[in-house]
C-alpha atoms as a PDB file:
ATOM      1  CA  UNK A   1       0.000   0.000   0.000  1.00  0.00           C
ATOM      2  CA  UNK A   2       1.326   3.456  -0.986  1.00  0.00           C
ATOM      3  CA  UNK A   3       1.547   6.426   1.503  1.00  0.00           C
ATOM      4  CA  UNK A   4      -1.103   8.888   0.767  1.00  0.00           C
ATOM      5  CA  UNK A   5      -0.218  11.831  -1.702  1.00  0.00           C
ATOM      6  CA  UNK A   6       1.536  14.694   0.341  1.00  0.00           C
ATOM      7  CA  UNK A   7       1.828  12.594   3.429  1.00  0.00           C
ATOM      8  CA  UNK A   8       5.380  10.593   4.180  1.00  0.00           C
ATOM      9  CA  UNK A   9       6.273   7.857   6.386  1.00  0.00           C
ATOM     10  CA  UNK A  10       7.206   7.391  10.001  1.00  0.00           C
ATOM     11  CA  UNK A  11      10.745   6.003   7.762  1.00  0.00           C
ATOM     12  CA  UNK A  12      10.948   9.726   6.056  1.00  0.00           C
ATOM     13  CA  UNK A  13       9.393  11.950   9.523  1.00  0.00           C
ATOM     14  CA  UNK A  14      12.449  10.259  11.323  1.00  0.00           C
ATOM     15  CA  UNK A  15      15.072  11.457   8.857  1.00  0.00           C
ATOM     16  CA  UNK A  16      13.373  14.759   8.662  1.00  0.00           C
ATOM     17  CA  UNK A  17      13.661  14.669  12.408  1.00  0.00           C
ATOM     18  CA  UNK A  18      17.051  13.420  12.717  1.00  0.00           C
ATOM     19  CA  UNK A  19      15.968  10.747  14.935  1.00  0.00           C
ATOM     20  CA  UNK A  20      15.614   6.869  14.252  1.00  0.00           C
ATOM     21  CA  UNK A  21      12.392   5.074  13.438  1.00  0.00           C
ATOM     22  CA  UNK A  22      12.621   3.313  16.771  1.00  0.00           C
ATOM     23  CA  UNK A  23      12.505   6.568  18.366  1.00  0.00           C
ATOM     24  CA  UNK A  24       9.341   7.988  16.506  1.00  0.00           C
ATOM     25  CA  UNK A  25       8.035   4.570  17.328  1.00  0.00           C
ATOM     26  CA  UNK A  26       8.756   5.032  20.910  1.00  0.00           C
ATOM     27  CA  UNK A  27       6.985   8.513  21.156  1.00  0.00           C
ATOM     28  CA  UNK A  28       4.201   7.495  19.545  1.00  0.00           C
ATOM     29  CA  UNK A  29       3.867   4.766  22.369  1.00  0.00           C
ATOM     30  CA  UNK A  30       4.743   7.227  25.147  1.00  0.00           C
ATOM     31  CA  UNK A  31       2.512   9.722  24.151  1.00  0.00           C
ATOM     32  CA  UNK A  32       5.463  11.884  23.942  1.00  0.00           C
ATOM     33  CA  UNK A  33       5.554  15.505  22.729  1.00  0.00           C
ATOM     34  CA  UNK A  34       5.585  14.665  18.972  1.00  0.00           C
ATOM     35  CA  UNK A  35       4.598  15.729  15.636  1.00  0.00           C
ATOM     36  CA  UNK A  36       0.877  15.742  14.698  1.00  0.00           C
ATOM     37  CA  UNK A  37       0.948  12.136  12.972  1.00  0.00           C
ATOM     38  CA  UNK A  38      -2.413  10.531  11.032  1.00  0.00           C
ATOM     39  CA  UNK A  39      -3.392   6.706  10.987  1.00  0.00           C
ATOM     40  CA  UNK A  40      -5.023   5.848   7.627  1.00  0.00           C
ATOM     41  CA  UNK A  41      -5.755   2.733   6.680  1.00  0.00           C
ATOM     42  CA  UNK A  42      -3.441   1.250   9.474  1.00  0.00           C
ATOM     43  CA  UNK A  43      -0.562   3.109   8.272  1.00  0.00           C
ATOM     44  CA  UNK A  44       1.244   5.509  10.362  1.00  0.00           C
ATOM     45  CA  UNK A  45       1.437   8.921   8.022  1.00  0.00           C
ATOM     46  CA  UNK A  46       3.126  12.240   8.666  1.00  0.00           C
ATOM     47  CA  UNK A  47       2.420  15.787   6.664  1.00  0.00           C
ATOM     48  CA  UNK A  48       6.337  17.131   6.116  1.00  0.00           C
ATOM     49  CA  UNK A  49       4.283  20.407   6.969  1.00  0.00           C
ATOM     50  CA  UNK A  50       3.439  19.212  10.299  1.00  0.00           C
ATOM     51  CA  UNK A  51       7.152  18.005  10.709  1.00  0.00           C
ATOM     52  CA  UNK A  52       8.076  21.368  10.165  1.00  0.00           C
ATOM     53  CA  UNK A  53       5.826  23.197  12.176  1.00  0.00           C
ATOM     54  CA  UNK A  54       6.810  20.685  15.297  1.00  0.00           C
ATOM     55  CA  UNK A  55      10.293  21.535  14.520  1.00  0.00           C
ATOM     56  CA  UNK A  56       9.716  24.867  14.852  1.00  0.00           C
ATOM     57  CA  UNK A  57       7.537  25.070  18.057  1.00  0.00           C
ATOM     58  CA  UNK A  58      10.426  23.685  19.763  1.00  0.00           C
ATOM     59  CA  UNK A  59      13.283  25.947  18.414  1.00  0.00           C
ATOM     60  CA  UNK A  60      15.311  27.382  21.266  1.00  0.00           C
ATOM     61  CA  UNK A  61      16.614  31.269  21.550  1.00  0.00           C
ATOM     62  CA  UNK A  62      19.415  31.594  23.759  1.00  0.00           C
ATOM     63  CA  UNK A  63      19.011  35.795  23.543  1.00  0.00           C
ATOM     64  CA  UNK A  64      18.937  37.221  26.741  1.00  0.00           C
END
C-alpha cells in the first residue's frame, strides 16, 4: 500500500527529524511531545508540513 499523496512515512518523519524510526516509534507509544501524525488505513502517516511546524515550536533562543 502506498503512503497517501503529500503525506510521508514514520521512515521519512524520522530522517526529517534526525531521529531513528525506533525513536518515533517510541513517542508514539509514550505519548510523547511529537509531531501531529495521522493513521489511515493502518498506516502511520506524517504531513512534512506538520514536521516542520513541530520543529519549529520547539526551536530554542538563547538571547537574553
Amino acid at each position: 500500500m502506498k503512503t497517501p499523496v503529500g503525506m510521508i512515512d514514520s521512515k521519512a518523519a524520522a530522517e526529517m527529524l534526525g531521529i531513528t524510526d525506533q525513536t518515533l516509534r517510541q513517542w508514539r507509544s509514550l505519548q510523547c511531545d511529537q509531531p501531529v501524525y495521522h493513521k489511515l488505513n493502518g498506516r502511520i502517516c506524517y504531513r512534512p508540513r506538520d514536521i516542520d511546524a513541530w520543529i519549529a515550536n520547539h526551536a530554542v533562543s538563547h538571547l537574553r
